[in-house]
N, C-alpha and C. Protein backbone atom coordinates (compact mmCIF):
# COMPACT_ATOMS: atom_id res chain seq x y z
N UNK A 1 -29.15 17.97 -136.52
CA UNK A 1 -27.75 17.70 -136.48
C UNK A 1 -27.25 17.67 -135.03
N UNK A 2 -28.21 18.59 -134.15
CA UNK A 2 -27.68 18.63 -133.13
C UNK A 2 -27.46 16.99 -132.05
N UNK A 3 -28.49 16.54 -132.34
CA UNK A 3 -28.66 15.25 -131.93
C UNK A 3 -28.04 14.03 -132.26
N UNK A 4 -27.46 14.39 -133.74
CA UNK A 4 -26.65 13.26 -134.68
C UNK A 4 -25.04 13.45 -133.46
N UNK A 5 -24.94 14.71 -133.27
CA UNK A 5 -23.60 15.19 -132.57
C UNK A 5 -23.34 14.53 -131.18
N UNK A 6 -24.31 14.63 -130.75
CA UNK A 6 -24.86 13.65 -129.69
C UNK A 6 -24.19 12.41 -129.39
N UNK A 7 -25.07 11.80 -129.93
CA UNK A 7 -25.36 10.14 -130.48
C UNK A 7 -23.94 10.12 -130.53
N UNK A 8 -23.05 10.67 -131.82
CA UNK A 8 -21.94 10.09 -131.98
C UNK A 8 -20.70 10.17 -131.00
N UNK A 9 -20.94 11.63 -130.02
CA UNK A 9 -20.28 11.65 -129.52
C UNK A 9 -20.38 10.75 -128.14
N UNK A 10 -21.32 10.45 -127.48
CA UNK A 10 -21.79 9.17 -126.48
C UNK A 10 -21.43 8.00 -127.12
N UNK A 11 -21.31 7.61 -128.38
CA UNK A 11 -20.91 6.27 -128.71
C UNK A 11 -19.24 6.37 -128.90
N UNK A 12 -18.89 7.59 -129.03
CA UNK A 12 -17.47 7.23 -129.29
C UNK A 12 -16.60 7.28 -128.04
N UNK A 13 -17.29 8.22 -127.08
CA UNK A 13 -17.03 8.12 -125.09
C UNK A 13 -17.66 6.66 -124.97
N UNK A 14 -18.04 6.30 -125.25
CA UNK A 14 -19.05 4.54 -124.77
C UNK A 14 -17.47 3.43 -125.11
N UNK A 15 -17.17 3.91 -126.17
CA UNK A 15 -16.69 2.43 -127.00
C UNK A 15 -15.30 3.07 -125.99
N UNK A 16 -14.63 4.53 -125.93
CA UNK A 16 -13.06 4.79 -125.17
C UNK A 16 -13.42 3.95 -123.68
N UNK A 17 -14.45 4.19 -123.31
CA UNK A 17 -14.60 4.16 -121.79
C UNK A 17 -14.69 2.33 -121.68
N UNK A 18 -15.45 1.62 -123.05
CA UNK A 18 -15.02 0.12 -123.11
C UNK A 18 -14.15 -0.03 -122.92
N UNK A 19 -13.46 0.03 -123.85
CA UNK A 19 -12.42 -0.36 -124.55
C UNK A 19 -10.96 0.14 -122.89
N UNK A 20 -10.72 1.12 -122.67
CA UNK A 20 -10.28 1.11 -121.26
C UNK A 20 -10.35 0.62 -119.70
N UNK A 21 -11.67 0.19 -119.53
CA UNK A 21 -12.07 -0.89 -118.77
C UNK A 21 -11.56 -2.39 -119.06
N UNK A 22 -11.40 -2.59 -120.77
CA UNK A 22 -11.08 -3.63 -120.92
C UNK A 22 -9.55 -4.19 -120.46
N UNK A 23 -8.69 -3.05 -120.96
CA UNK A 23 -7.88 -2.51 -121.09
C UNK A 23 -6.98 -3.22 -120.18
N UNK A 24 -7.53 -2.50 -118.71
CA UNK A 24 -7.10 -2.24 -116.76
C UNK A 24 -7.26 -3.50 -116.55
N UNK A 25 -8.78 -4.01 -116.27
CA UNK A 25 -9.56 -5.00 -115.88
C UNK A 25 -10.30 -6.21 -116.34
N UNK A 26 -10.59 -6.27 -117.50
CA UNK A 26 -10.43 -7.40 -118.61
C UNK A 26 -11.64 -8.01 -118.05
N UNK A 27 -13.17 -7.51 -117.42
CA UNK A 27 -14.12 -8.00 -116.69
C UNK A 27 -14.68 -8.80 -118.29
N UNK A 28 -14.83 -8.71 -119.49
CA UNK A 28 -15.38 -9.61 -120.39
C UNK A 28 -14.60 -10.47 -121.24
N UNK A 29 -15.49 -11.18 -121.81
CA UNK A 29 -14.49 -12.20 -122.45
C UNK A 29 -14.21 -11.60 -123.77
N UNK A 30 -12.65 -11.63 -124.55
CA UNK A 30 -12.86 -10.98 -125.57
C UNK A 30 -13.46 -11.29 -126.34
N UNK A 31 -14.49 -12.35 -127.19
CA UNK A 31 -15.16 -12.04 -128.10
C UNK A 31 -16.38 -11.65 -127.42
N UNK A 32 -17.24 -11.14 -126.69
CA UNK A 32 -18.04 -10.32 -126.56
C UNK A 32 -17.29 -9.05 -126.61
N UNK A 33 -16.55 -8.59 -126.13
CA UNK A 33 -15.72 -7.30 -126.30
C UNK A 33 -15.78 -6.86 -127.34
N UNK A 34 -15.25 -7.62 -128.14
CA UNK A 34 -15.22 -7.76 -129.65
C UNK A 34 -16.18 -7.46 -130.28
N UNK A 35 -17.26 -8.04 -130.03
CA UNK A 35 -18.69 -7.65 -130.88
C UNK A 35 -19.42 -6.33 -130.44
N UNK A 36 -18.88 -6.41 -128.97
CA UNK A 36 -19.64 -5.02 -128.20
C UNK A 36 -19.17 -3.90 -129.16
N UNK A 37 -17.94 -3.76 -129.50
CA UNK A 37 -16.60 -2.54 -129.88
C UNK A 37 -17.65 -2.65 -131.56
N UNK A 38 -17.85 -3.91 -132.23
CA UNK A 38 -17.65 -3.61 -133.74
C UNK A 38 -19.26 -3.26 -133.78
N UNK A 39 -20.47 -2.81 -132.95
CA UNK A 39 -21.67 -2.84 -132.46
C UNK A 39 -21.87 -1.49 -132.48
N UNK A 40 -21.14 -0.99 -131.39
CA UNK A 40 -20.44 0.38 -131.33
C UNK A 40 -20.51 1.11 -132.55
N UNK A 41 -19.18 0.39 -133.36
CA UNK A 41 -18.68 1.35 -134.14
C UNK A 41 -19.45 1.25 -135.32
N UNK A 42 -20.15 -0.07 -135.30
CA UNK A 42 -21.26 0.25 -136.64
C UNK A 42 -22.67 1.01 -136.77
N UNK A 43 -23.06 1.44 -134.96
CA UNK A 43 -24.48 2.38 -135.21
C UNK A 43 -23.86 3.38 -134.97
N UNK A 44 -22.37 3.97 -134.83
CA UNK A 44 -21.76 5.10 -134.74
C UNK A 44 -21.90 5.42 -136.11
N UNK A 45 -21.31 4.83 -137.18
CA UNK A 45 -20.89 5.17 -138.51
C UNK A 45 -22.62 5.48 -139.37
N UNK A 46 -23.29 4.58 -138.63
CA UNK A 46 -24.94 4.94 -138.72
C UNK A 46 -25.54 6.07 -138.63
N UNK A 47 -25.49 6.61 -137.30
CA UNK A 47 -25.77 7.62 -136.68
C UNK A 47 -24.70 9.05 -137.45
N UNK A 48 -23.37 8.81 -137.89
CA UNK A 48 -22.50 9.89 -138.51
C UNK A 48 -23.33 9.92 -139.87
N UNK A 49 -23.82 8.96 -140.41
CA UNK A 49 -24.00 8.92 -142.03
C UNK A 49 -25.37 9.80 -141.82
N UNK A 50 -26.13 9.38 -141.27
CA UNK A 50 -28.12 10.15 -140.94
C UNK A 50 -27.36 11.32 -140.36
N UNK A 51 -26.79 11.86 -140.11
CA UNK A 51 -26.42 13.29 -139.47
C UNK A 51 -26.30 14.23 -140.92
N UNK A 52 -24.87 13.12 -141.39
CA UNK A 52 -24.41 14.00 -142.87
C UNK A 52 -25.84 14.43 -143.57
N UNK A 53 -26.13 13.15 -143.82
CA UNK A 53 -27.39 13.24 -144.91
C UNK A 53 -28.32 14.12 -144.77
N UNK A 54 -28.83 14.54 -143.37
CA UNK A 54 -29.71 15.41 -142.86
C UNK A 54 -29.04 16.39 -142.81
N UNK A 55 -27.96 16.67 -142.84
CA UNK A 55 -27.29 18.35 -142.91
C UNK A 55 -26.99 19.05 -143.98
N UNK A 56 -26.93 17.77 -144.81
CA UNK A 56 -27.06 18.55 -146.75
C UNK A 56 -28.30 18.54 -147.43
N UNK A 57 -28.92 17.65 -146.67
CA UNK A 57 -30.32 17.60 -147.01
C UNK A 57 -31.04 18.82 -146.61
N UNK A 58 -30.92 19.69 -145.60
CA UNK A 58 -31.18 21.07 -145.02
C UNK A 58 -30.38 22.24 -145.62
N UNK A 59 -29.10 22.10 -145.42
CA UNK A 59 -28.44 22.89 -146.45
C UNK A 59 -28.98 23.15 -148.09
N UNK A 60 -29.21 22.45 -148.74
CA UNK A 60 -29.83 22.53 -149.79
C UNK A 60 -31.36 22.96 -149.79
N UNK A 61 -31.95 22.73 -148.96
CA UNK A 61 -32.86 23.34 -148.63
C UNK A 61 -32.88 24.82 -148.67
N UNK A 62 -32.29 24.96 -147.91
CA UNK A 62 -32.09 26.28 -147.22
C UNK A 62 -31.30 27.20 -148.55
N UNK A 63 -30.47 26.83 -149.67
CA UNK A 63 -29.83 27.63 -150.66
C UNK A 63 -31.04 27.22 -151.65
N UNK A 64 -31.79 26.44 -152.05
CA UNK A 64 -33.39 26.46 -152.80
C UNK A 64 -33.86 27.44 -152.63
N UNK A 65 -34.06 27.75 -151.24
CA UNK A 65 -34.95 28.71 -150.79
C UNK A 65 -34.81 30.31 -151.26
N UNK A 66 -33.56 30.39 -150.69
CA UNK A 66 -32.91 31.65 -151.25
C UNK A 66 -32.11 32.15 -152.61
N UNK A 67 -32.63 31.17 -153.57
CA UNK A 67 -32.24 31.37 -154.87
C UNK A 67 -30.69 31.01 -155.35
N UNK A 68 -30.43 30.36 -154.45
CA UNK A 68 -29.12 30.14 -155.06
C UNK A 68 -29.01 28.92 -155.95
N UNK A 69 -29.39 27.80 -156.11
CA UNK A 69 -29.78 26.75 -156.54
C UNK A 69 -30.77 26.56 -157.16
N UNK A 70 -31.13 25.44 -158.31
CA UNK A 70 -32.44 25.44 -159.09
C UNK A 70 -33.14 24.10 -158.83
């Protein structure tokens, strides 16, 4: 999880720190902008979903183990 925390948090500083460059200075054309941002935000939502999954996937683990669950 620690790494999922990561990931998402570098992509979501990646896409502010775009997206504000774009903002000031406008160095790309907007439809690359455009695709860069929706690129972004779709291996973000990637990277959030494999985090979840792996943290209940361990959690449950971990209450298996100790009898709480069957």
């Amino acid at each position: 999880m620690k790494y999922g925390s990561i990931i998402c948090t570098g992509l979501f500083v990646l896409g502010v720190a775009l997206s504000l460059v774009q903002l000031w200075f406008a160095p790309l054309d907007p439809a690359l902008f455009f695709k860069l941002i929706i690129t972004i935000t779709a291996l973000f939502v990637v990277a959030l979903g494999i985090t979840l999954v792996f943290k209940e996937y361990l959690s449950e683990k971990e209450m298996k183990k100790k009898g709480f669950i069957d």
